[in-house]
C-alpha atoms as a PDB file:
ATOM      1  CA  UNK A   1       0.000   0.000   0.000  1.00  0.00           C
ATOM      2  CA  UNK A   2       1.974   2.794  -1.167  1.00  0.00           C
ATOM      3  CA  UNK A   3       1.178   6.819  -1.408  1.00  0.00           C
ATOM      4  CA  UNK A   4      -2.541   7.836  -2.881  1.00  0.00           C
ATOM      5  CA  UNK A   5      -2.272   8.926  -6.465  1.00  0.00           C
ATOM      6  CA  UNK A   6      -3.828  12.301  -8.111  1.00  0.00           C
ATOM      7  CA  UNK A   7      -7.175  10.370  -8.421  1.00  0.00           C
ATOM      8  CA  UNK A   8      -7.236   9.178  -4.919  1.00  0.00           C
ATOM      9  CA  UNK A   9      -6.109  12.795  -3.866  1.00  0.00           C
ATOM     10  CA  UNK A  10      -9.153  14.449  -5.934  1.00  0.00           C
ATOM     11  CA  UNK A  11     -11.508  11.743  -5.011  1.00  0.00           C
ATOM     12  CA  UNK A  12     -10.784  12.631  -0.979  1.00  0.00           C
ATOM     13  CA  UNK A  13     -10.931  16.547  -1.111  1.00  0.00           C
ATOM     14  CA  UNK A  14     -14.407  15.722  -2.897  1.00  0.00           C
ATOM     15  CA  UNK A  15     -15.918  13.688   0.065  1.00  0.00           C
ATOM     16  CA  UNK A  16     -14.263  16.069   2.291  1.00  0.00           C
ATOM     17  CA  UNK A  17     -15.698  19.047   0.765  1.00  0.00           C
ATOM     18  CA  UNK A  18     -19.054  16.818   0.726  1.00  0.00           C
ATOM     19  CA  UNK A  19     -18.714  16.054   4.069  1.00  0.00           C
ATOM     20  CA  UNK A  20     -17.662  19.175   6.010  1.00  0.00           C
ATOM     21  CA  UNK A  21     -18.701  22.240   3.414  1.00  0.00           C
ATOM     22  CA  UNK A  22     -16.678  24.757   1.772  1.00  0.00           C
ATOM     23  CA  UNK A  23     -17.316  27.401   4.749  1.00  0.00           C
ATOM     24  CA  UNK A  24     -15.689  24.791   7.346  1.00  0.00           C
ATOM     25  CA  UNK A  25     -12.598  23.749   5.501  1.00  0.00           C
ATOM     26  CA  UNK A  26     -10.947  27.068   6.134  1.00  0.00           C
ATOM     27  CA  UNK A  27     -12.045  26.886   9.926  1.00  0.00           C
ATOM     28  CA  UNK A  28     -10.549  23.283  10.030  1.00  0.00           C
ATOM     29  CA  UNK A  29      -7.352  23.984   8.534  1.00  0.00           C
ATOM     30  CA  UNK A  30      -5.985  27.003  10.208  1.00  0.00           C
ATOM     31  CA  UNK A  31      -7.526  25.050  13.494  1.00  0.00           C
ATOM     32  CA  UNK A  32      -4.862  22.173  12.172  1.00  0.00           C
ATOM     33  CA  UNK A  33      -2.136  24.444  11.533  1.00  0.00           C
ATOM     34  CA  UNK A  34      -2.062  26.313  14.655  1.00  0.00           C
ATOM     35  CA  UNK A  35      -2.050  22.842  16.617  1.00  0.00           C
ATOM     36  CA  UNK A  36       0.917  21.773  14.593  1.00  0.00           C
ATOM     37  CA  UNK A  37       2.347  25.343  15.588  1.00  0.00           C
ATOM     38  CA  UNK A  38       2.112  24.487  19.470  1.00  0.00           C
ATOM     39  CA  UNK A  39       2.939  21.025  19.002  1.00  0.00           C
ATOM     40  CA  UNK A  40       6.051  21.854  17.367  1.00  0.00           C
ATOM     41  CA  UNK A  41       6.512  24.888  19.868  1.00  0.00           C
ATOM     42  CA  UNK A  42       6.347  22.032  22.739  1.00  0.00           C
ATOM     43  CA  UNK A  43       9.241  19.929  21.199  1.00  0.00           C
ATOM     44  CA  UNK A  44      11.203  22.758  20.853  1.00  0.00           C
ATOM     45  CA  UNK A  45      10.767  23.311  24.435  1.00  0.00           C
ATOM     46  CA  UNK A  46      11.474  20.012  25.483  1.00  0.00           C
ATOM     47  CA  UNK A  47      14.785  19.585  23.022  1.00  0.00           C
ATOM     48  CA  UNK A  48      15.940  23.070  24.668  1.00  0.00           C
ATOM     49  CA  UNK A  49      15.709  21.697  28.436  1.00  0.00           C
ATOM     50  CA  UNK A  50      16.929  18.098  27.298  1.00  0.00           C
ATOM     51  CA  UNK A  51      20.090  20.327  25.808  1.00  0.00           C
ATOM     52  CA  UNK A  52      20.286  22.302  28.501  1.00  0.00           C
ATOM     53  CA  UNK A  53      20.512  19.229  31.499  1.00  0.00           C
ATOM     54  CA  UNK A  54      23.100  17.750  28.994  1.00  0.00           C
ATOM     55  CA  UNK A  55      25.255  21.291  29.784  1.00  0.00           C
ATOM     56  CA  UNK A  56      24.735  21.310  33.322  1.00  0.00           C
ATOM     57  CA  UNK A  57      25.916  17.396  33.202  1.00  0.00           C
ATOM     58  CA  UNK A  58      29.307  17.859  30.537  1.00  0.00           C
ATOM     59  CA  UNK A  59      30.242  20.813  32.764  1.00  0.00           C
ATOM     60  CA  UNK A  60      33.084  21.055  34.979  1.00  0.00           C
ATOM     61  CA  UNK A  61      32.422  21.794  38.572  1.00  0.00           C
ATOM     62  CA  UNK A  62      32.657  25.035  39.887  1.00  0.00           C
ATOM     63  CA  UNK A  63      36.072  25.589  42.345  1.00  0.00           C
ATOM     64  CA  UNK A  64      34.930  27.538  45.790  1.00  0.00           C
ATOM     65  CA  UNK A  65      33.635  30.718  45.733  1.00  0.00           C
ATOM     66  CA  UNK A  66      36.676  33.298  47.045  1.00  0.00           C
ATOM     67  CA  UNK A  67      38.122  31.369  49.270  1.00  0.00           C
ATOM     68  CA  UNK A  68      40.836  33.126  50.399  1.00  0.00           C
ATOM     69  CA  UNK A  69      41.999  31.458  53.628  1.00  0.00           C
ATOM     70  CA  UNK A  70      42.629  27.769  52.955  1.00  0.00           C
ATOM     71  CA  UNK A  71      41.283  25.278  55.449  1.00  0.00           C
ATOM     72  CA  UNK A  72      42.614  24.780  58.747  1.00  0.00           C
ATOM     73  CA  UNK A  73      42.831  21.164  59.970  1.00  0.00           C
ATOM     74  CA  UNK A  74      41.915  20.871  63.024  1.00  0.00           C
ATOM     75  CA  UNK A  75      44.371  19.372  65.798  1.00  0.00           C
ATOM     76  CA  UNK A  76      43.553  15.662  66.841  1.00  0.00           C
ATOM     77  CA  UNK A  77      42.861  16.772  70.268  1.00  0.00           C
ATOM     78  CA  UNK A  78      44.960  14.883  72.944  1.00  0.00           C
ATOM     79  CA  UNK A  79      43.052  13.594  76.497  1.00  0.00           C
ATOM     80  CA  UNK A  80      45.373  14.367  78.812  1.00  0.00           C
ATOM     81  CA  UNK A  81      43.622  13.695  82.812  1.00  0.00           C
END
């Protein structure tokens, strides 16, 4: 079953036309082209966070913020009684 031909093709905007009027068609296809818009606006979304966690992952990590006086060890502390 392969692609419809040009008589398939004018044989299904007939029924459609039959079927939902020529005043609806219009309605119907800017209705199906403005959910194609936000569908395509949502995967866009999703590919931009996806990229974005993928940054934050590859990314080396951060050294301390100003840290200016290293860290002091603290002395084992002796019990002396």
């Amino acid at each position: 079953m392969g692609m419809p031909g040009g008589f398939e093709i004018v044989i299904l905007v007939l029924v459609i036309l039959l079927f939902f009027g020529a005043k609806r068609i219009p309605e119907l296809a800017r209705g199906l082209g403005q959910g194609i818009n936000e569908f395509r606006k949502a995967s866009d979304d999703i590919k931009k966070e996806i990229d974005k966690g993928n940054e934050e992952i590859n990314k080396p990590p951060k050294p301390p913020a100003n840290s200016e006086e290293p860290a002091k060890k603290e002395e084992p502390k002796s019990d002396q009684k």
